[in-house]
PDB file of N, CA and C in Angstrom:
ATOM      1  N   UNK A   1     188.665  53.513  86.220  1.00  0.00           N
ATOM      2  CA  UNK A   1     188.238  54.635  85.405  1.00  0.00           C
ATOM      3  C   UNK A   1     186.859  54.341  84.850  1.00  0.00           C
ATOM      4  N   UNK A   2     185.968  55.320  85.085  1.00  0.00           N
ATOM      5  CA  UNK A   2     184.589  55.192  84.468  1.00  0.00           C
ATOM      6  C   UNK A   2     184.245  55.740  83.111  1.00  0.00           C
ATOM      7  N   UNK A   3     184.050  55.195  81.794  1.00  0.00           N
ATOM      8  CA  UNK A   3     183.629  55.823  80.950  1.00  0.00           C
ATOM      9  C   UNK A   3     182.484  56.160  80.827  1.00  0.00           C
ATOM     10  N   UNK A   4     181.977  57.163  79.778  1.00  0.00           N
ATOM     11  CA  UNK A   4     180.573  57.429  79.902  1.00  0.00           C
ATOM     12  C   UNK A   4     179.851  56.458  78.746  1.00  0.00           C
ATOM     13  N   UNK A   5     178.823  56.419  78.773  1.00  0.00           N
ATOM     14  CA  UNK A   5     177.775  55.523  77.881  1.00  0.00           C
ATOM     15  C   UNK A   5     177.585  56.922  76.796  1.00  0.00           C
ATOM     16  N   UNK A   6     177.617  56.179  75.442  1.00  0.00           N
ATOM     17  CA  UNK A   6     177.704  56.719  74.230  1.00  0.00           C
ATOM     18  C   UNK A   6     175.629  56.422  74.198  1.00  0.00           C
ATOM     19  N   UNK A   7     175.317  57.607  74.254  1.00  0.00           N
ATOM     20  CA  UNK A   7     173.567  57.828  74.116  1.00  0.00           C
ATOM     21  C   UNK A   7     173.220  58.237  72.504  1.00  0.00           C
ATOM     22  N   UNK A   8     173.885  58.832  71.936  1.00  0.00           N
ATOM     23  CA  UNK A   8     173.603  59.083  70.700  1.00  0.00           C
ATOM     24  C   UNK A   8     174.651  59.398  70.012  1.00  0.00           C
ATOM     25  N   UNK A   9     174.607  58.819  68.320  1.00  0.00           N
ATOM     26  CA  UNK A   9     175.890  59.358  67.467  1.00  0.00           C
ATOM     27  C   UNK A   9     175.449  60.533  66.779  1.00  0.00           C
ATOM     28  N   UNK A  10     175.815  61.375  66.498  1.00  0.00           N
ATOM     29  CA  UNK A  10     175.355  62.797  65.829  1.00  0.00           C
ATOM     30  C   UNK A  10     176.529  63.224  64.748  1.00  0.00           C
ATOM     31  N   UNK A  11     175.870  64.029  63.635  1.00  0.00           N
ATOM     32  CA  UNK A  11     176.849  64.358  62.698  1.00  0.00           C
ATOM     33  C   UNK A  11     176.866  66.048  62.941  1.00  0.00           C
ATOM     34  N   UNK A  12     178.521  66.264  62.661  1.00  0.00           N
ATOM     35  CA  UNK A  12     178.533  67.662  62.844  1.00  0.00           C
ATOM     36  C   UNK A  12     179.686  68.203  61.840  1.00  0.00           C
ATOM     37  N   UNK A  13     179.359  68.887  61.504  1.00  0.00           N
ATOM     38  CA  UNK A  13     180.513  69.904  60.794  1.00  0.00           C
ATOM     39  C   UNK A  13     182.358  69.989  61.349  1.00  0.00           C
ATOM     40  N   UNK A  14     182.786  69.906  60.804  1.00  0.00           N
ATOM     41  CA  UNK A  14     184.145  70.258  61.471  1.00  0.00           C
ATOM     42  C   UNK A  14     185.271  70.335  60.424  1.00  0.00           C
ATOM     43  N   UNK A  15     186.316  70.325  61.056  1.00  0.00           N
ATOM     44  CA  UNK A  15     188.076  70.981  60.071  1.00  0.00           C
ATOM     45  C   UNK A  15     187.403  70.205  58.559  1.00  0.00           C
ATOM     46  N   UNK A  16     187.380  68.746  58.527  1.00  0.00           N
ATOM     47  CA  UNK A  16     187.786  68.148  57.248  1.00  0.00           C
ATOM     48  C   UNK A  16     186.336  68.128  56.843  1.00  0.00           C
ATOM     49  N   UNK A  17     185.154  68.376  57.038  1.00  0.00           N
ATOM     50  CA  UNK A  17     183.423  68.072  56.480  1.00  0.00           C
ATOM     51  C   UNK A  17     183.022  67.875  57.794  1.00  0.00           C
ATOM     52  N   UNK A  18     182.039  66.721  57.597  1.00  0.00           N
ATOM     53  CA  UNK A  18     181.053  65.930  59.175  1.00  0.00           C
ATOM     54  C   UNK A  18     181.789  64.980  59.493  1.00  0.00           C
ATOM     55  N   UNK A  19     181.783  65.012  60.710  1.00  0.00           N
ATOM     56  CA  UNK A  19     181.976  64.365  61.277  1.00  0.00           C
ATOM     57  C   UNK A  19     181.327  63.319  62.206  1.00  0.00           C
ATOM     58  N   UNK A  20     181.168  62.038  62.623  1.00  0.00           N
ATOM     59  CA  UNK A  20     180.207  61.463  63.469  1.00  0.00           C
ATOM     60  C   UNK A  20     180.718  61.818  65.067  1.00  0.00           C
ATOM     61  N   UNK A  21     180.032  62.169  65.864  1.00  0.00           N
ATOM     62  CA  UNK A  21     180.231  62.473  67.352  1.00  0.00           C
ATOM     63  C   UNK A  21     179.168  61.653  68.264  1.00  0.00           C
ATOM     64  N   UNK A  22     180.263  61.144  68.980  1.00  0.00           N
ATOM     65  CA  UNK A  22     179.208  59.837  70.058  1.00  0.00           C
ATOM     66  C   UNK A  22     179.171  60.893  71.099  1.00  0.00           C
ATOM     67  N   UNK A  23     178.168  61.273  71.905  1.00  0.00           N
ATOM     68  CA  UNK A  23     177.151  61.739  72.941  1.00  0.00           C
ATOM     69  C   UNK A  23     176.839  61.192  74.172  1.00  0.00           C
ATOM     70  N   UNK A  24     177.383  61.357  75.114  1.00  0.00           N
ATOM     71  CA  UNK A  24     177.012  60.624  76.217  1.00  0.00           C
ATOM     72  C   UNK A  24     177.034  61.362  77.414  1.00  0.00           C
ATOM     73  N   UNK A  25     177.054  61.011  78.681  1.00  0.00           N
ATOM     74  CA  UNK A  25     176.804  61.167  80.171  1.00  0.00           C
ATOM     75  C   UNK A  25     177.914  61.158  80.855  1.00  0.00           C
ATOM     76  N   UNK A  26     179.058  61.754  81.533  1.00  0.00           N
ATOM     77  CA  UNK A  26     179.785  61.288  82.321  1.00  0.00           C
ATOM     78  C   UNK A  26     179.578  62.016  83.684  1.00  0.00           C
ATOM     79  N   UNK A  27     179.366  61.866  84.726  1.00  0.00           N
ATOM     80  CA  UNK A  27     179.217  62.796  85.899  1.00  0.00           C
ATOM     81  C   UNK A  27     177.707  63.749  85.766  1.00  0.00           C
ATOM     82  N   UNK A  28     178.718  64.947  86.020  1.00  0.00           N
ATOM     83  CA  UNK A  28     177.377  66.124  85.583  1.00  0.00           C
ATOM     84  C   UNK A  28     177.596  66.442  84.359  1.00  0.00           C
ATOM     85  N   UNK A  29     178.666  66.459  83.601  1.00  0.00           N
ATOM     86  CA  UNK A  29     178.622  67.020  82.090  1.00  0.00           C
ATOM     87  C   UNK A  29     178.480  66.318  81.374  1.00  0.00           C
ATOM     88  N   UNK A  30     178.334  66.793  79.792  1.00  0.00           N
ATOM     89  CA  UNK A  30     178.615  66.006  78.526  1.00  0.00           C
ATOM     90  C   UNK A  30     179.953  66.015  78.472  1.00  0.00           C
ATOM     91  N   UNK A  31     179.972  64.560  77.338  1.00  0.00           N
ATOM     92  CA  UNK A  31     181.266  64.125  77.076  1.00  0.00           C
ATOM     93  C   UNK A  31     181.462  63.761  75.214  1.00  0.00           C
ATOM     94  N   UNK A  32     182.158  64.207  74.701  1.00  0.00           N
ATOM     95  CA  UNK A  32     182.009  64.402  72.882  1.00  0.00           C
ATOM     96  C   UNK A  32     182.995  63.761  72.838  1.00  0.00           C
ATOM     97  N   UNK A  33     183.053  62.974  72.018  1.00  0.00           N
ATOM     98  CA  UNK A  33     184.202  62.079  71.192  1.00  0.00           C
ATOM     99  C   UNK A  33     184.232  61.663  69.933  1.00  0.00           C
ATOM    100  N   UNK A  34     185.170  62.699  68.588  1.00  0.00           N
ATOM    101  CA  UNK A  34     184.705  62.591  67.857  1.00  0.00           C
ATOM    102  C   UNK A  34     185.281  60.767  67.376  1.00  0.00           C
ATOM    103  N   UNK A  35     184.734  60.488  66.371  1.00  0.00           N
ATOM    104  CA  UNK A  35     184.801  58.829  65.718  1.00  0.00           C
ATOM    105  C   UNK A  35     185.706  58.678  65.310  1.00  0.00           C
ATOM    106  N   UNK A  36     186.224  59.667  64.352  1.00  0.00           N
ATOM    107  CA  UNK A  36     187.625  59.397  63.638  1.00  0.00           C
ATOM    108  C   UNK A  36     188.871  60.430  63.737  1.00  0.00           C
ATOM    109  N   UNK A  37     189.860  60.131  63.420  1.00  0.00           N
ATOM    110  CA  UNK A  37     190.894  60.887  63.713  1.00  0.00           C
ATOM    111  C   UNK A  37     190.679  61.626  62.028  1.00  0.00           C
ATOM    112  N   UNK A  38     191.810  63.195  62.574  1.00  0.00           N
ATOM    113  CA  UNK A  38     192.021  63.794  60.860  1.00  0.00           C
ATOM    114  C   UNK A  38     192.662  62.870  59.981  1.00  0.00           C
ATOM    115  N   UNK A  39     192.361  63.424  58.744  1.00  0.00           N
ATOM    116  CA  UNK A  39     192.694  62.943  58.038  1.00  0.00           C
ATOM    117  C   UNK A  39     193.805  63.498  56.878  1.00  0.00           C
ATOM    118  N   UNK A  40     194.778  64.029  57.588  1.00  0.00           N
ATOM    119  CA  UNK A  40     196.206  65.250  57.686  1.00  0.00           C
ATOM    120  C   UNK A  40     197.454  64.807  57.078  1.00  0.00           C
ATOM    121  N   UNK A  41     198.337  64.822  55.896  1.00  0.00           N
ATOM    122  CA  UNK A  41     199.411  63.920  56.348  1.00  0.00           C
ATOM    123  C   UNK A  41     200.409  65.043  57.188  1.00  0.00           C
ATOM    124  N   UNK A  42     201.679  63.974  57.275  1.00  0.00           N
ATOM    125  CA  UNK A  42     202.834  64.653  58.080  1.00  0.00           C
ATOM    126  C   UNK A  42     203.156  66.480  57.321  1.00  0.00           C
ATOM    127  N   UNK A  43     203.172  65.938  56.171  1.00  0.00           N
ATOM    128  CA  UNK A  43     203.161  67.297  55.031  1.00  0.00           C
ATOM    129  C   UNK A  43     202.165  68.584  55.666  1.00  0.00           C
ATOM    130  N   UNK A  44     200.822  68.229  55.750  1.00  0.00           N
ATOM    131  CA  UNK A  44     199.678  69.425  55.766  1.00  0.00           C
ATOM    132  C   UNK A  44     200.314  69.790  56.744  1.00  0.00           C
ATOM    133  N   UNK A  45     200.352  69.104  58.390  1.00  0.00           N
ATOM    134  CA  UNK A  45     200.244  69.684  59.389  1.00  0.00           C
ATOM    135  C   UNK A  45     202.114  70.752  59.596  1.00  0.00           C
ATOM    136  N   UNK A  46     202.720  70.758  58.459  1.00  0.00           N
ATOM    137  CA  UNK A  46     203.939  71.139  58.564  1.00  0.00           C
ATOM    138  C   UNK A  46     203.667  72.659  58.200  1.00  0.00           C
ATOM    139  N   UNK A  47     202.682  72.972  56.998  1.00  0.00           N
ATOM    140  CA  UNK A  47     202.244  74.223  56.224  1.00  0.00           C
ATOM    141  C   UNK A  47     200.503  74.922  57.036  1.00  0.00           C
ATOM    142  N   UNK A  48     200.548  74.078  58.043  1.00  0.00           N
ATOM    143  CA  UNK A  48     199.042  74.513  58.578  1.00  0.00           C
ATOM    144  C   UNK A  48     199.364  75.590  59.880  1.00  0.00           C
ATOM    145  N   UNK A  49     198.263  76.736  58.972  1.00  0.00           N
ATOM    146  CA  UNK A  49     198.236  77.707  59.879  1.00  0.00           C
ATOM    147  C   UNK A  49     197.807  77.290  61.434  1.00  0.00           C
ATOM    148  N   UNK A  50     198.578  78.491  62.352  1.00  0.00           N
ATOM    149  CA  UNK A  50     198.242  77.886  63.894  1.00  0.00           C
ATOM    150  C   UNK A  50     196.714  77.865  64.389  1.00  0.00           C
ATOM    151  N   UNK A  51     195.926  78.599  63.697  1.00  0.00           N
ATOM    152  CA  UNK A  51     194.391  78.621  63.761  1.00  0.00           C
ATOM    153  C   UNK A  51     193.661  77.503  63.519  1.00  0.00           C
ATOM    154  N   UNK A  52     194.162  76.922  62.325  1.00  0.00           N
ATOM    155  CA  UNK A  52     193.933  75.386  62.019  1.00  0.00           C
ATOM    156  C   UNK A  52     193.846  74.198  63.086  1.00  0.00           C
ATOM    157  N   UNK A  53     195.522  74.590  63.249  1.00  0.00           N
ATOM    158  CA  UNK A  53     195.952  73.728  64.661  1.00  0.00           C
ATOM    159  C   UNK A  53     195.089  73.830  65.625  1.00  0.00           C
ATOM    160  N   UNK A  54     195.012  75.107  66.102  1.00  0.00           N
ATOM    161  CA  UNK A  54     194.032  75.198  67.336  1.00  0.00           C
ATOM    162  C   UNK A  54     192.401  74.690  67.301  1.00  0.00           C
ATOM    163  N   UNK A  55     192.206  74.914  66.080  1.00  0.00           N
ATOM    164  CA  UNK A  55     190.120  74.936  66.107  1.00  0.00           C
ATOM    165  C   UNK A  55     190.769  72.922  66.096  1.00  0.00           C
ATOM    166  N   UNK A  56     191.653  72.125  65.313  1.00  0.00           N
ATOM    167  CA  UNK A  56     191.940  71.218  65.819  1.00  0.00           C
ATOM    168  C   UNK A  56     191.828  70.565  67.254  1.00  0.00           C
ATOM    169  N   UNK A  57     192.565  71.095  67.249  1.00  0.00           N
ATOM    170  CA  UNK A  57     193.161  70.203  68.518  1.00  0.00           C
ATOM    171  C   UNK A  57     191.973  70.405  69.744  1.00  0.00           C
ATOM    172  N   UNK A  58     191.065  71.582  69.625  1.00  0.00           N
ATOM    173  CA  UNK A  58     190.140  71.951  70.313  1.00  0.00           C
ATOM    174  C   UNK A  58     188.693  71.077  70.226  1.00  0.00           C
ATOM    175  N   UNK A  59     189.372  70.775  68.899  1.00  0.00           N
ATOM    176  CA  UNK A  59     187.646  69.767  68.325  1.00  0.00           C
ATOM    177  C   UNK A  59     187.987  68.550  69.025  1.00  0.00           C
ATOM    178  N   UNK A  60     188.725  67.782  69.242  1.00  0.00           N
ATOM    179  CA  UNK A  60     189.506  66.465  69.937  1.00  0.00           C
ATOM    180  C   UNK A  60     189.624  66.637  71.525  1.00  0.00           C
ATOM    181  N   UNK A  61     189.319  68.158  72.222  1.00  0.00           N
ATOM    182  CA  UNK A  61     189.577  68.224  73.358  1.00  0.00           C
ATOM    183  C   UNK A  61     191.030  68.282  73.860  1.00  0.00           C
ATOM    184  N   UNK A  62     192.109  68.206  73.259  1.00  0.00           N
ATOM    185  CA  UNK A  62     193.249  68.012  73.391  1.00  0.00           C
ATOM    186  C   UNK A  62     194.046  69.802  73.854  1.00  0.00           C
ATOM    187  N   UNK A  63     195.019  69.971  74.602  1.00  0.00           N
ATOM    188  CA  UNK A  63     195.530  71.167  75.094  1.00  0.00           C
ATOM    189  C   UNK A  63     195.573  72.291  74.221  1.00  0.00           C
ATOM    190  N   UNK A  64     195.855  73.867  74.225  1.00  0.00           N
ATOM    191  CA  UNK A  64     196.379  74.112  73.435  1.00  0.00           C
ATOM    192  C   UNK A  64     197.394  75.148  74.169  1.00  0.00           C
ATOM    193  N   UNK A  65     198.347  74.600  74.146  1.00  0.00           N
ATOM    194  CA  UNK A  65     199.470  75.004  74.894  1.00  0.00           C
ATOM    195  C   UNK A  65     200.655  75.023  74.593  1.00  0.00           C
ATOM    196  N   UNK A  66     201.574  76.325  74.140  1.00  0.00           N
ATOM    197  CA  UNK A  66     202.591  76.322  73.455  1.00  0.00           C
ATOM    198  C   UNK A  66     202.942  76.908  72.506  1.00  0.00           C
ATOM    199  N   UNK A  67     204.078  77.001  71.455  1.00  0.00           N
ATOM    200  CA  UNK A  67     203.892  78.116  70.146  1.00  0.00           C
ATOM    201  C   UNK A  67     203.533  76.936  69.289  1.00  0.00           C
ATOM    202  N   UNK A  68     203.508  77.727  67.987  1.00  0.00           N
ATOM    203  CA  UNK A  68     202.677  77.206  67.131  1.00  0.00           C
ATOM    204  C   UNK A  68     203.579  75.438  66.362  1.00  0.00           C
ATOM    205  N   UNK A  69     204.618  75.787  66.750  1.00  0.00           N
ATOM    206  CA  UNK A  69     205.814  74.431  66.436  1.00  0.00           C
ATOM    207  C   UNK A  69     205.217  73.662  67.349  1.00  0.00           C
ATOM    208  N   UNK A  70     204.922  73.661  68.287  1.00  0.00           N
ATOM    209  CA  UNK A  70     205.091  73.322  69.699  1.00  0.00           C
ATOM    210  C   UNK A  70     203.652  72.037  69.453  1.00  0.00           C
ATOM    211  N   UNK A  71     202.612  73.102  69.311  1.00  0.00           N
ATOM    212  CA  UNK A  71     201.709  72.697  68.836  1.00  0.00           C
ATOM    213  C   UNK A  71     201.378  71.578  67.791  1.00  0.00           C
ATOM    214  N   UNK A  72     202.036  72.026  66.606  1.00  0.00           N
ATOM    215  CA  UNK A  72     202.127  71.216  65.779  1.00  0.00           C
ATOM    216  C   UNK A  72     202.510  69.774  65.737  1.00  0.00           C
ATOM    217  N   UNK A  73     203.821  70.318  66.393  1.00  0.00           N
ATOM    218  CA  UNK A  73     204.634  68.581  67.128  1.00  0.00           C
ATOM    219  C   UNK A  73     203.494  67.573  67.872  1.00  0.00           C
ATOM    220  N   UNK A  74     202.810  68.094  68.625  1.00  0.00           N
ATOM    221  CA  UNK A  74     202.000  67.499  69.643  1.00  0.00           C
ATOM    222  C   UNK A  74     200.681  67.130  68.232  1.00  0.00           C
ATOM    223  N   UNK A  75     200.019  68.257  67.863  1.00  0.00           N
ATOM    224  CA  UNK A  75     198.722  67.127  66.671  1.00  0.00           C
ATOM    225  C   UNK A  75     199.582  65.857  65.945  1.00  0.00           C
ATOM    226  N   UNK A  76     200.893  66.086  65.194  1.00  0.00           N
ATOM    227  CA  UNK A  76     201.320  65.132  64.481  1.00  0.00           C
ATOM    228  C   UNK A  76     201.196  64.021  65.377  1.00  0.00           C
ATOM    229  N   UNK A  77     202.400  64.284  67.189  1.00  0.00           N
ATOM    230  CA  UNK A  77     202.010  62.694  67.798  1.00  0.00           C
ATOM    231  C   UNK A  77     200.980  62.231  67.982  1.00  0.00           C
ATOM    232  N   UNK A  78     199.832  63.089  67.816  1.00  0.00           N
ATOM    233  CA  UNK A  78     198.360  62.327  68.664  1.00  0.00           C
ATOM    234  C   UNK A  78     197.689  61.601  67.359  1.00  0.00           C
ATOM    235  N   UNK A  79     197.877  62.430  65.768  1.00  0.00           N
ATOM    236  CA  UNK A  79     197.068  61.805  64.989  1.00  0.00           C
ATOM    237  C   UNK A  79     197.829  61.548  64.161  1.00  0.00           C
ATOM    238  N   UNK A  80     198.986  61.220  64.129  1.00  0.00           N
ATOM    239  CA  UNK A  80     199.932  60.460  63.086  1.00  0.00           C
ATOM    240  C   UNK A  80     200.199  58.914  63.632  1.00  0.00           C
TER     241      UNK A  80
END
């Protein structure tokens, strides 16, 4: 598996404030990875609207596929 080379860290806006985002090259596209995981407990993501979830899970690159339980289940395993 080839990763891409991190060319620049950049700060950007997102769910919880800024965030740092490493920048790099993979193939022909860009590749974004944000630095840190949310910072959510088990609690928030139980009362968080599915819009939340989604602009989530979208910022991480991660699916969004499923109802909104469905969903939820899946952010808790990835960032709990």
């Amino acid at each position: 598996m080839e990763y891409p080379m991190v060319t620049e860290v950049v700060q950007r806006g997102g769910a919880n404030g800024i965030h740092q985002v490493a920048e790099g090259r993979c193939g022909g596209g860009s590749f974004q990875m944000p630095l840190h995981y949310p910072k959510y407990t088990a609690e928030d993501y139980k009362f968080m609207p599915e819009w939340k979830i989604d602009r989530l899970l979208t910022e991480y690159g991660l699916p969004l596929i499923g109802t909104a339980d469905q969903k939820r289940k899946f952010a808790m395993g990835a960032f709990l």
